[in-house]
Protein backbone atom coordinates (compact mmCIF):
# COMPACT_ATOMS: atom_id res chain seq x y z
CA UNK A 1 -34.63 92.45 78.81
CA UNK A 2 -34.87 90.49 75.54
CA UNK A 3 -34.64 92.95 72.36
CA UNK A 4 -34.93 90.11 69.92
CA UNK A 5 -33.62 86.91 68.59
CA UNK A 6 -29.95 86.37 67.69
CA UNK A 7 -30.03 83.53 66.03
CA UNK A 8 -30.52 79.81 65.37
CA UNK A 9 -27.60 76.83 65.52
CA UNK A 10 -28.03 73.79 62.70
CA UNK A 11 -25.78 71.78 62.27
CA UNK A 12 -25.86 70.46 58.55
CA UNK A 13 -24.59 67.30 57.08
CA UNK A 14 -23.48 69.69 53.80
CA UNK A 15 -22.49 72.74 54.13
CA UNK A 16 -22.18 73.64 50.41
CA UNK A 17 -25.70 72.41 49.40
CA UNK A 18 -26.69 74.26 52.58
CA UNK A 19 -25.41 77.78 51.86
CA UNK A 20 -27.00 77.22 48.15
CA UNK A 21 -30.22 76.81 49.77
CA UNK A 22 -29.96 79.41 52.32
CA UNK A 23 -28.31 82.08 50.29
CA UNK A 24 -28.62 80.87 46.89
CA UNK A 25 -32.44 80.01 47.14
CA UNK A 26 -33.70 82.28 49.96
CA UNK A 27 -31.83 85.15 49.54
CA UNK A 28 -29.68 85.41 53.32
CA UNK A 29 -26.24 86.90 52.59
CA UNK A 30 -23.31 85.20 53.90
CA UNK A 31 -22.08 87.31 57.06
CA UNK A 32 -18.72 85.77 58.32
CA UNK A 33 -17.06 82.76 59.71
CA UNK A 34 -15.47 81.77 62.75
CA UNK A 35 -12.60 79.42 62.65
CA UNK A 36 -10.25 77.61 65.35
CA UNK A 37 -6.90 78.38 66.70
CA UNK A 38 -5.62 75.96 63.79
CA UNK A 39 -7.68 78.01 60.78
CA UNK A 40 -10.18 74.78 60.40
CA UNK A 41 -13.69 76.05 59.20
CA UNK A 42 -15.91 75.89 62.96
CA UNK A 43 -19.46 77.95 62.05
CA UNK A 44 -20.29 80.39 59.17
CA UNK A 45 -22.99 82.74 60.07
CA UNK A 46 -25.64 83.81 57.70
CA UNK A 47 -27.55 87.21 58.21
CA UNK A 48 -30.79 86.75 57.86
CA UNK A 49 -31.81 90.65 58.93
CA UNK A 50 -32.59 92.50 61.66
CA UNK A 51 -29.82 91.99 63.65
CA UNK A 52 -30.79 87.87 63.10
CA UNK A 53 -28.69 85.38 62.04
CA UNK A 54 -28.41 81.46 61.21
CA UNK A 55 -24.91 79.60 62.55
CA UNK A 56 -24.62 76.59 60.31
CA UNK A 57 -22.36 73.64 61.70
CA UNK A 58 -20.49 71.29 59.65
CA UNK A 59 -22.00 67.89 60.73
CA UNK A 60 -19.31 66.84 62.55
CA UNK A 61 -19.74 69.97 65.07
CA UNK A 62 -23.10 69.33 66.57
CA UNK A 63 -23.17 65.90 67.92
CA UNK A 64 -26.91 63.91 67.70
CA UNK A 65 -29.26 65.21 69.92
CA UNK A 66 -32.01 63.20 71.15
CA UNK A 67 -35.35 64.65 72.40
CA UNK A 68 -36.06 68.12 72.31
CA UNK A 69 -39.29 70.26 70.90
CA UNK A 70 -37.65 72.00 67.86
CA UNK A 71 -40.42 72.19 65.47
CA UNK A 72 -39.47 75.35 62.80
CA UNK A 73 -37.82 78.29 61.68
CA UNK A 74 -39.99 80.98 60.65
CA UNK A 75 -38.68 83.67 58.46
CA UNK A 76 -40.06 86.93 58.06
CA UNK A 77 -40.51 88.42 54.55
CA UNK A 78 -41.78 91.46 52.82
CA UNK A 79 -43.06 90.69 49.96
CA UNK A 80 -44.25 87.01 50.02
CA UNK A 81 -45.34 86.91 46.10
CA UNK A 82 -42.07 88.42 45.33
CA UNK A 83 -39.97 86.27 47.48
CA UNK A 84 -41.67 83.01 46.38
CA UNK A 85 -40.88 84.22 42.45
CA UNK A 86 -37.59 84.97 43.47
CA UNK A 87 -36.77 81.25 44.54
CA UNK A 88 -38.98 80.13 41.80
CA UNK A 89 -36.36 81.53 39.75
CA UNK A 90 -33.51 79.97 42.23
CA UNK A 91 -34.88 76.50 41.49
CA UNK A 92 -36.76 76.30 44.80
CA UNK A 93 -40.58 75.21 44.78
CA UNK A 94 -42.34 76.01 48.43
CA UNK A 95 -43.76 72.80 49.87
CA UNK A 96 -47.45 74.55 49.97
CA UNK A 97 -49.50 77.63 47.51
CA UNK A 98 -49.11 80.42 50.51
CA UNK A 99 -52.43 80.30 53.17
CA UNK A 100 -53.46 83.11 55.75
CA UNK A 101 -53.02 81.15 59.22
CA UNK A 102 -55.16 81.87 62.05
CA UNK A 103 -53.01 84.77 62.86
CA UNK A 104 -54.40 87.00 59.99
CA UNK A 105 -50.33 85.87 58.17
CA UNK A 106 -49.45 84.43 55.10
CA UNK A 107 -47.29 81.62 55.47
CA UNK A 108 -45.39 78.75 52.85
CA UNK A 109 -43.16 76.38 53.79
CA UNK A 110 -39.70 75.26 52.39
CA UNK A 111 -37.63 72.63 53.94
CA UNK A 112 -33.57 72.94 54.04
CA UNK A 113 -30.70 70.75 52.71
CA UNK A 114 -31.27 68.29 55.91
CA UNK A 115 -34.93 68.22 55.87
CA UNK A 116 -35.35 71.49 58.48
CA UNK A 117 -38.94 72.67 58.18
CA UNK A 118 -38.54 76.85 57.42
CA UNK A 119 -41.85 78.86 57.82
CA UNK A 120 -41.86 82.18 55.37
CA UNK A 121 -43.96 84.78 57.04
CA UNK A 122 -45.75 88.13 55.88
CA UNK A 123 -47.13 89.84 58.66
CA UNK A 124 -50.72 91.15 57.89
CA UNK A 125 -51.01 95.11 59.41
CA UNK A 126 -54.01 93.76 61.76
CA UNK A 127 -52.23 90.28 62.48
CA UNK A 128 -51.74 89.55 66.35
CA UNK A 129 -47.73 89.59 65.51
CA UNK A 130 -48.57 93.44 64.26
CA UNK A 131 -51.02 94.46 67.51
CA UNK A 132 -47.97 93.02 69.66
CA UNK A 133 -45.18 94.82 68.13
CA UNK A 134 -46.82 98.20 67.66
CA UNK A 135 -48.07 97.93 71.74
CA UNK A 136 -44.92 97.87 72.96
């Protein structure tokens, strides 16, 4: 049975400007690294809660993929007025003013260091994402 989601791959074309962004600017704490039989750097993992977490790949890890149907990461967050200050304050502007989607959420959007669209999500207590969750 699936429990949740464990976590998604990117590679990134700099990993410095990426772990600004994802730590610096978002908030996600740095959980570990994994390195090869020879110590060179292979994927550091980011926990982004829950038992969730984002494996970023030096460029030179992932090779090009073509095709596909990746279209976002979404992010769930607490406190989306309080996040969005918070990477105000971190130098990071969403791309939109937060909206309610048709799920009853609010949503913004940031994009990452190598143009990865990132969708921060409050979940509304009468959302369909809430309904789900609490029928289990």
């Amino acid at each position: 049975m699936v429990t949740g989601i464990g976590h998604a791959a990117y590679g990134v074309s700099d990993l410095n400007a990426s772990l600004r962004f994802y730590c610096g600017q978002l908030g996600l704490r740095k959980a570990f690294e994994l390195h090869r039989d020879d110590g060179t750097l292979w994927i550091v993992y980011l926990y982004a809660g829950n038992r969730s977490f984002i494996e970023l790949f030096p460029e030179s890890e992932v090779p090009p993929q073509k095709g596909g149907s990746y279209r976002h990461l979404c992010l769930i967050v607490d406190d989306m007025a309080a996040t969005l200050h918070a990477m105000k304050i971190a130098g990071l502007e969403p791309l939109n003013p937060p909206s309610v989607g048709k799920d009853g959420n609010t949503q913004a959007w940031v994009r990452d260091p190598d143009g990865n669209p990132i969708e921060l999500m409050q979940i509304a207590l009468d959302s369909d994402q809430a309904r789900a969750v609490t029928a289990e």
